[in-house]
Protein backbone atom coordinates (compact mmCIF):
# COMPACT_ATOMS: atom_id res chain seq x y z
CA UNK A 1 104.43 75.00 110.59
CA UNK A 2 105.21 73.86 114.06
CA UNK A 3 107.02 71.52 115.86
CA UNK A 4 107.02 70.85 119.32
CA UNK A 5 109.11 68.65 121.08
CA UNK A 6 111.22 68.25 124.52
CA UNK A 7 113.92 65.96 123.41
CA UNK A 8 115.33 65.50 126.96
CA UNK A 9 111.98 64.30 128.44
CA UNK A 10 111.90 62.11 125.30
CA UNK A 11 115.18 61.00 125.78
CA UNK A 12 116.08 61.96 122.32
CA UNK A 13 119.59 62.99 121.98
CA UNK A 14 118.60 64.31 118.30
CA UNK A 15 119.56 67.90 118.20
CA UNK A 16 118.82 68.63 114.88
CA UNK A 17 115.52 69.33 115.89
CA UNK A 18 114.59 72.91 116.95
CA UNK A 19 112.28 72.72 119.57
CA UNK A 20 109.25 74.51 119.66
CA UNK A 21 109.55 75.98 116.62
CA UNK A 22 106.30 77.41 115.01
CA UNK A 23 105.67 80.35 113.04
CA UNK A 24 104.03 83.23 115.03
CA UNK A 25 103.11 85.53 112.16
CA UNK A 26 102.89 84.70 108.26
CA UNK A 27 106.29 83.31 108.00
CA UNK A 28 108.20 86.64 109.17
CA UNK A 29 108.07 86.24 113.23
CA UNK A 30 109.26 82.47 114.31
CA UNK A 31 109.50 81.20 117.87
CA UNK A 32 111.39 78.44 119.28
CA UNK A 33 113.84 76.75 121.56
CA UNK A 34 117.47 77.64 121.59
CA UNK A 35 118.94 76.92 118.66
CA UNK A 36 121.81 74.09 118.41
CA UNK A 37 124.34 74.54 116.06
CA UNK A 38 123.25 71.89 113.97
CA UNK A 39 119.95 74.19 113.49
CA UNK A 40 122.13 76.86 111.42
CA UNK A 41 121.34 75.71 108.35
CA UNK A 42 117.41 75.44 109.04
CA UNK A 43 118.03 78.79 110.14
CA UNK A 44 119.59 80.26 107.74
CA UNK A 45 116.96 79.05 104.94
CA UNK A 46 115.00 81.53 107.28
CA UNK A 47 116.75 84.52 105.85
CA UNK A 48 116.34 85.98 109.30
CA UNK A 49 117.21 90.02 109.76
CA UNK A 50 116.83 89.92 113.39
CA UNK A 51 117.32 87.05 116.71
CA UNK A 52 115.67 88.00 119.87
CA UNK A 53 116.83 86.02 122.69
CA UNK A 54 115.26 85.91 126.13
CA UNK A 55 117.81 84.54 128.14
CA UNK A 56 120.63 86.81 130.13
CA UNK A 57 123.53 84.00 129.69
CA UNK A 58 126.27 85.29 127.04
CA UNK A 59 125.29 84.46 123.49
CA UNK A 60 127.40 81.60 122.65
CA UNK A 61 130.29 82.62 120.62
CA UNK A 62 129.75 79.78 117.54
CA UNK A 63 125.95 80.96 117.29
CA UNK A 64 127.77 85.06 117.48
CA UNK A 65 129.72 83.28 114.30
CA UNK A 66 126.66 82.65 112.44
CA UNK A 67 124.90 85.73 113.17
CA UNK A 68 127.94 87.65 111.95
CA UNK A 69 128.62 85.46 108.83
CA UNK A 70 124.83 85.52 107.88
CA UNK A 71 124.31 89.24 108.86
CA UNK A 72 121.71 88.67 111.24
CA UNK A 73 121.21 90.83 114.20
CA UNK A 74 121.09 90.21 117.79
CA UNK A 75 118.48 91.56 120.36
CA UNK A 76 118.95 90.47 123.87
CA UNK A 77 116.79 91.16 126.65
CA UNK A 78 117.81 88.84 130.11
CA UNK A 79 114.28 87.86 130.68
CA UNK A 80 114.60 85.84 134.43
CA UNK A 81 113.37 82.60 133.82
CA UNK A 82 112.17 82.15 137.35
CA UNK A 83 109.06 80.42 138.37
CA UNK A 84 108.93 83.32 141.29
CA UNK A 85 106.05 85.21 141.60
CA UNK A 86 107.69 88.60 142.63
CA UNK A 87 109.93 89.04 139.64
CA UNK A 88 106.63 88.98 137.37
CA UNK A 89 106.40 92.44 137.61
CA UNK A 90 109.79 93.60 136.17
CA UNK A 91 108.83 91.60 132.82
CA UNK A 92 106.97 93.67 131.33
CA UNK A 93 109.58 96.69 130.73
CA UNK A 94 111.45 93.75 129.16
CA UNK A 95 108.44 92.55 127.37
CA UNK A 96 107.79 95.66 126.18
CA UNK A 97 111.36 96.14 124.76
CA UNK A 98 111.16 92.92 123.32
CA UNK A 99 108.02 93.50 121.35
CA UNK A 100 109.01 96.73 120.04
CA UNK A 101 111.68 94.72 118.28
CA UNK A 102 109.07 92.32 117.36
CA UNK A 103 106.58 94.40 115.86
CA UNK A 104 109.43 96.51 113.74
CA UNK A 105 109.17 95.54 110.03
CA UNK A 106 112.83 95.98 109.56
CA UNK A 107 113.79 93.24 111.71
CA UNK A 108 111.81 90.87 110.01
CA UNK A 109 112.52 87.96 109.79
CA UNK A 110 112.67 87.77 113.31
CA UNK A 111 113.04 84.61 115.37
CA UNK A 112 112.28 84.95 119.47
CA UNK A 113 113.77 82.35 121.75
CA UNK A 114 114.54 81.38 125.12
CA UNK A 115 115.90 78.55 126.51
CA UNK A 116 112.76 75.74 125.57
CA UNK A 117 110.60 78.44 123.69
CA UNK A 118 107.99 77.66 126.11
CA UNK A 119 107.49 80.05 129.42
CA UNK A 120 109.65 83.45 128.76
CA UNK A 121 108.88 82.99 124.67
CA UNK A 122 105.18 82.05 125.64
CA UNK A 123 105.04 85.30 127.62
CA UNK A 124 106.43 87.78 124.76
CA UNK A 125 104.23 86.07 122.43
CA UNK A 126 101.09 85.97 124.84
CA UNK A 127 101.61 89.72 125.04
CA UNK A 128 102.20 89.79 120.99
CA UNK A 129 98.76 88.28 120.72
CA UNK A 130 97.08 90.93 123.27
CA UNK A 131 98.50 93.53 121.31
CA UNK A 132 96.55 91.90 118.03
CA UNK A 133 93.50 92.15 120.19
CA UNK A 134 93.09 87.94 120.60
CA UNK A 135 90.63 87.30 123.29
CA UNK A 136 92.37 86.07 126.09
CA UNK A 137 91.05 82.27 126.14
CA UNK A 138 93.01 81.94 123.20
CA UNK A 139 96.00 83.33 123.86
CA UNK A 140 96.05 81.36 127.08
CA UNK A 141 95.32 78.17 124.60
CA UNK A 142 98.62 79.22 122.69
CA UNK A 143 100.46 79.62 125.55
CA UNK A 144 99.71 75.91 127.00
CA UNK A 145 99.99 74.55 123.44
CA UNK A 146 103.54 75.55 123.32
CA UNK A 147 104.42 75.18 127.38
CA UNK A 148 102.81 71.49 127.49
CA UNK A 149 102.14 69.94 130.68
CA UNK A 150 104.65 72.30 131.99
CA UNK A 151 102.35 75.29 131.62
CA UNK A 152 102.91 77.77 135.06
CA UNK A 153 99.97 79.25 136.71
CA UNK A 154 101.78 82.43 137.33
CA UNK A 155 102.70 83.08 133.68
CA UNK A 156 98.89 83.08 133.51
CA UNK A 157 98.18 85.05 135.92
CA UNK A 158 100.84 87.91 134.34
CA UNK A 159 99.67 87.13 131.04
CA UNK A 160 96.28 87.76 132.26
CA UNK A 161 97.04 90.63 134.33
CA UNK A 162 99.19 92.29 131.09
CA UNK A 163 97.86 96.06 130.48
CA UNK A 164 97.71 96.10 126.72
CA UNK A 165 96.57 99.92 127.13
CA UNK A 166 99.95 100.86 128.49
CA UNK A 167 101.24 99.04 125.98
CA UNK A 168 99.52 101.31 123.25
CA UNK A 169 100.83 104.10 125.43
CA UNK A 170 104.00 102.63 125.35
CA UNK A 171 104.47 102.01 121.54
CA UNK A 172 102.64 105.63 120.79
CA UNK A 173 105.68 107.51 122.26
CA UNK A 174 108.07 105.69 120.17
């Protein structure tokens, strides 16, 4: 199940349509763009438990509405969206909060977004994916799938450079 679109470079005005959603993991960990009010009721035939949101703006207050009538929880983590090399290094303490949300069964289902679900999303989920042991030619593949022809060399690079063995150190001393 996936869907990728970018409606403004389309010049689609159709926000019905979630962009870049996919699921990540048998139906119980989704990814995507932000979601547009007019995605509530797609979302809500989700049953999600949990949100995760990658962006550090305020959680709009309608979507705060939805989570609250639908009893879904909120996990924020202001992951910079900036194409600047030097802030790659302070993502992975937010990655790594982010994913220990992620891999916790009772947030599932869990949907992870950022603004486009392509670079910060592609990032948590590129890390997800090391953590399952994929070899890293595909979860580079996954990554460019979802970021398109706006793929960044540096989220390679950090994806590549990603320790997954302090991330078993990490998750061990939870």
């Amino acid at each position: 199940m996936s869907l990728i679109m970018d409606l403004k470079e389309e010049g689609n005005d159709d926000l019905s349509i979630l962009l870049n959603f996919s699921s990540v993991e048998n139906n119980y960990i989704y990814r995507s763009g932000f979601p547009h009010p007019s995605n509530f009721a797609f979302l809500k035939s989700l049953n999600l438990r949990s949100i995760i949101c990658l962006c550090p703006e305020p959680y709009p207050e309608e979507h705060m509405e939805f989570l609250r009538i639908n009893n879904i929880n909120l996990y924020q983590f202001g992951l910079d969206g900036t194409k600047d090399p030097s802030t790659m290094s302070s993502r992975s303490e937010i990655i790594m909060s982010a994913l220990r949300v992620i891999i916790d069964e009772r947030n599932y289902p869990v949907l992870l977004h950022c603004n486009r679900g392509k670079h910060r999303t592609g990032c948590v989920v590129g890390c997800l994916r090391k953590l399952q042991n994929w070899c890293l030619d595909a979860v580079v593949e996954e990554y460019k799938h979802f970021a398109g022809a706006k793929w960044r060399e540096n989220d390679i690079k950090f994806l590549e450079g990603f320790d997954v063995q302090i991330l078993f150190e990490y998750f061990s001393y939870l």
